[in-house]
C-alpha atoms as a PDB file:
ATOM      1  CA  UNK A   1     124.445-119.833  57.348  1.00  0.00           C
ATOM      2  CA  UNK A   2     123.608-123.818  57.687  1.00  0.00           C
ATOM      3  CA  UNK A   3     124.890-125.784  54.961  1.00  0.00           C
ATOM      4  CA  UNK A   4     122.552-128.767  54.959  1.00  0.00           C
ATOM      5  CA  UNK A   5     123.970-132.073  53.382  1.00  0.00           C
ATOM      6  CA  UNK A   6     122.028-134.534  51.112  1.00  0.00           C
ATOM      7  CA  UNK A   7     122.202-136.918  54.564  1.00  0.00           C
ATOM      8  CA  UNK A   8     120.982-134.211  56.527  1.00  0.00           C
ATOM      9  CA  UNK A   9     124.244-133.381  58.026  1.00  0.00           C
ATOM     10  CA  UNK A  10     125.390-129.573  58.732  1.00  0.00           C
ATOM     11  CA  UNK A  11     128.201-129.562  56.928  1.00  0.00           C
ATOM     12  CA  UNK A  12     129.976-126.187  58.416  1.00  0.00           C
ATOM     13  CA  UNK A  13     129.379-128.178  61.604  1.00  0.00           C
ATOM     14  CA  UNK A  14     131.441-130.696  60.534  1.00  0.00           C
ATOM     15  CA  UNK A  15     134.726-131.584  61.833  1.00  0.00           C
ATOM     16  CA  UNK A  16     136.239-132.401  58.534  1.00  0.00           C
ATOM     17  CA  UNK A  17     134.797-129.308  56.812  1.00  0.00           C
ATOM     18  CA  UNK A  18     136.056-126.902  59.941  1.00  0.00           C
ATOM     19  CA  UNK A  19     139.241-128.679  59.683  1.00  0.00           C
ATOM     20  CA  UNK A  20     139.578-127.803  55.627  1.00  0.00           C
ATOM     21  CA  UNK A  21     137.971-124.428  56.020  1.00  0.00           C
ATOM     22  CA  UNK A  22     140.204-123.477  58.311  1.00  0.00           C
ATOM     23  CA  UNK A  23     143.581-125.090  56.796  1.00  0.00           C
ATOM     24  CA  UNK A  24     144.179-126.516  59.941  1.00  0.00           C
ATOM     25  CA  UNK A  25     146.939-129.266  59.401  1.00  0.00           C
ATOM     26  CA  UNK A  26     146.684-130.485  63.382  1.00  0.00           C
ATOM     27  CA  UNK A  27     143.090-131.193  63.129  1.00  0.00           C
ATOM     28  CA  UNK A  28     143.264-132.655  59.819  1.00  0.00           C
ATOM     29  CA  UNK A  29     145.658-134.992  61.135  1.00  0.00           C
ATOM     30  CA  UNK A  30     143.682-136.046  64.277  1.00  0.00           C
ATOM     31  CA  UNK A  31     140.829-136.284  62.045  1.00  0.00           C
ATOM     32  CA  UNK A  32     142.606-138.687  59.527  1.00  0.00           C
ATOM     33  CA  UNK A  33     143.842-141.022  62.964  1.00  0.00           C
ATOM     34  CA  UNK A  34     140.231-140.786  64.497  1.00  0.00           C
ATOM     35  CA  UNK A  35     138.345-141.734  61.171  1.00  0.00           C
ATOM     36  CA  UNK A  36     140.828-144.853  60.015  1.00  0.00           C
ATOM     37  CA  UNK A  37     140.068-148.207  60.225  1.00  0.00           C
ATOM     38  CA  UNK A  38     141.528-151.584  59.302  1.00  0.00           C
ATOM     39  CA  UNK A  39     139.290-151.289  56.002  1.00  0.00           C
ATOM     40  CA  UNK A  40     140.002-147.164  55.388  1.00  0.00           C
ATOM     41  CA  UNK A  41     143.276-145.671  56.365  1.00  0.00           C
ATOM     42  CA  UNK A  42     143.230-141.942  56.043  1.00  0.00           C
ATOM     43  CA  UNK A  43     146.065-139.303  55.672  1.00  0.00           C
ATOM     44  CA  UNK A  44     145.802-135.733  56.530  1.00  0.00           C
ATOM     45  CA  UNK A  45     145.497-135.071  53.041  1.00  0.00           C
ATOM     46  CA  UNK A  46     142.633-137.549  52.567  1.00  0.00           C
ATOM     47  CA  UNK A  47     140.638-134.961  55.361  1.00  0.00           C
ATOM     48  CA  UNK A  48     139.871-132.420  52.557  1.00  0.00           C
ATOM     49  CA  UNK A  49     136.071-131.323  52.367  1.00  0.00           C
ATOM     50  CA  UNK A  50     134.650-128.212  51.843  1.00  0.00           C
ATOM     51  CA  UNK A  51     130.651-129.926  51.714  1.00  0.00           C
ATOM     52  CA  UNK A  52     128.706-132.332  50.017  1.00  0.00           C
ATOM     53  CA  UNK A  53     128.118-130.192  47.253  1.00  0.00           C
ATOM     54  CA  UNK A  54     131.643-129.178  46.171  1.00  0.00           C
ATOM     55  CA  UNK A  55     132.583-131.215  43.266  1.00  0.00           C
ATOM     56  CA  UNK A  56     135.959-132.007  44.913  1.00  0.00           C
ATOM     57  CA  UNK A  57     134.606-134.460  46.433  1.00  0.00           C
ATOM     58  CA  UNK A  58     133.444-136.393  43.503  1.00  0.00           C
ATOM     59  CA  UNK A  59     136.779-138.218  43.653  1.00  0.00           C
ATOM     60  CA  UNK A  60     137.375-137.771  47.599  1.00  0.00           C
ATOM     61  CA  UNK A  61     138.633-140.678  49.356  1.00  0.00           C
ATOM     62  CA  UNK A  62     135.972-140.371  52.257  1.00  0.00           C
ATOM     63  CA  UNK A  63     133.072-138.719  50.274  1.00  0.00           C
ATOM     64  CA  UNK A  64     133.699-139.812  46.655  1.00  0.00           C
ATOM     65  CA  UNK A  65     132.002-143.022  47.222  1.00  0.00           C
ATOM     66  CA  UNK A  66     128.858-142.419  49.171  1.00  0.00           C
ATOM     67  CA  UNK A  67     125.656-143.969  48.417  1.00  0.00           C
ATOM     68  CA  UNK A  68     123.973-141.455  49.781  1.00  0.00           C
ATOM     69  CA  UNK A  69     125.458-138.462  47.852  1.00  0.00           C
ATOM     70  CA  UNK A  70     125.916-140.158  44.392  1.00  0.00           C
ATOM     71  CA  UNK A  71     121.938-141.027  44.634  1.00  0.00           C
ATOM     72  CA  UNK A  72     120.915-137.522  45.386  1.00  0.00           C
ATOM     73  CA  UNK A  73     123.505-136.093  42.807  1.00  0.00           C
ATOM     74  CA  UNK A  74     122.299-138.501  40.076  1.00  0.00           C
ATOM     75  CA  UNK A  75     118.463-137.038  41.563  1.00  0.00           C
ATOM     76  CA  UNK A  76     119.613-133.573  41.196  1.00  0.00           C
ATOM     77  CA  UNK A  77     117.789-133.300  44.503  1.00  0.00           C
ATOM     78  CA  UNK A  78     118.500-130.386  46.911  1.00  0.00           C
ATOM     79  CA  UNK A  79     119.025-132.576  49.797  1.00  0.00           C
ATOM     80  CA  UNK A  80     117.520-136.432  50.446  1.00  0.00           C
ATOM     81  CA  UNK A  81     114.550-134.504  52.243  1.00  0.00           C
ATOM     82  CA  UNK A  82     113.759-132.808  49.038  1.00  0.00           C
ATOM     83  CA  UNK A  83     113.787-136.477  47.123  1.00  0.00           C
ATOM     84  CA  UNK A  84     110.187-138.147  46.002  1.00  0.00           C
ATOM     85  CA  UNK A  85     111.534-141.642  47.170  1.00  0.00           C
ATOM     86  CA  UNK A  86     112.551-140.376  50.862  1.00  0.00           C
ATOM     87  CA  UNK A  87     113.074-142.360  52.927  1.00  0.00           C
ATOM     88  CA  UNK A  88     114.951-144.697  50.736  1.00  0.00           C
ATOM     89  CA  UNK A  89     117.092-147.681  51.392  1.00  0.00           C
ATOM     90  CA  UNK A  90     120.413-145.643  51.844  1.00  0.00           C
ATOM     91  CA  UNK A  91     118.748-143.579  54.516  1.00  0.00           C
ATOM     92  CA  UNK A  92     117.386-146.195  56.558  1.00  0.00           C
ATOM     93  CA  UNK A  93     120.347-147.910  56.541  1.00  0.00           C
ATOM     94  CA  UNK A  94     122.658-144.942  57.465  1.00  0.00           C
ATOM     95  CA  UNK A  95     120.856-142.899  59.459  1.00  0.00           C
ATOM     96  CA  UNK A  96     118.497-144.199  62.509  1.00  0.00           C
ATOM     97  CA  UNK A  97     115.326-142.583  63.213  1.00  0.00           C
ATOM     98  CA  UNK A  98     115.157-140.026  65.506  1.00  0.00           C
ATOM     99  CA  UNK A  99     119.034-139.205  64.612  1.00  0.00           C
ATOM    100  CA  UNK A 100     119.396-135.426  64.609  1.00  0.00           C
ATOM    101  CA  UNK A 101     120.222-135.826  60.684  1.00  0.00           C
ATOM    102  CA  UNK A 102     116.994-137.733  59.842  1.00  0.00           C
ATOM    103  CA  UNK A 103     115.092-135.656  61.998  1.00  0.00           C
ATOM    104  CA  UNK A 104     116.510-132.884  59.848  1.00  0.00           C
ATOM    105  CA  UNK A 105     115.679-134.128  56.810  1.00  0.00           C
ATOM    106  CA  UNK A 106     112.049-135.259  58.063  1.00  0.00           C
ATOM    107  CA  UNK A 107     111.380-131.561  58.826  1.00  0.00           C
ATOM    108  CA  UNK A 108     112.382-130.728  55.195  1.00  0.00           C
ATOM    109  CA  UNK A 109     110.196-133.528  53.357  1.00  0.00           C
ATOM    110  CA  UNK A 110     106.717-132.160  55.940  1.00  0.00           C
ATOM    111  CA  UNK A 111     107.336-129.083  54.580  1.00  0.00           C
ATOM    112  CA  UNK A 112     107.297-129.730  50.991  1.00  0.00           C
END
């Protein structure tokens, strides 16, 4: 079953959800290494996600603060495809046209 995202993302595609779904400390670990950056550090622990929609990530360190999600939660929309002001600011300036995600979500909003 596909688990679309509010960004379009599959989220049981997702290395970070695999990772939590499947408890798997190595992964979670690489994960954490591969995602840090001088302005987010990440731990192991910090790689915890089991989708967009589980409320566990309301105070996540990687989700808990995403534009995208806290507009589409505060829209009680489905996804950002299902959203009357789609394609808004946060989804031109996260995901590029023609990216698999927005294409995603494109499908979605044509079919509404």
């Amino acid at each position: 079953m596909e688990i679309i995202s509010y960004c379009g993302i599959l989220c049981n595609e997702c290395p970070v959800y695999v990772a939590t779904a499947n408890n798997d400390g190595q992964m979670k670990t690489r994960l954490a290494k591969e995602y840090s950056s001088e302005r987010n550090q990440f731990l192991a622990e910090d790689i915890n996600c089991y989708g967009c929609f589980w409320e566990g990530n309301d105070c996540s360190k990687m989700c808990g603060n995403c534009d995208i999600r806290n507009s589409a939660k505060t829209k009680e929309v489905k996804n950002c495809g299902y959203c009357g002001d789609y394609p808004c600011l946060h989804i031109t300036s996260h995901l590029p046209e023609g990216s698999k995600n927005r294409q995603r979500l494109d499908k979605i909003k044509t079919s509404l």
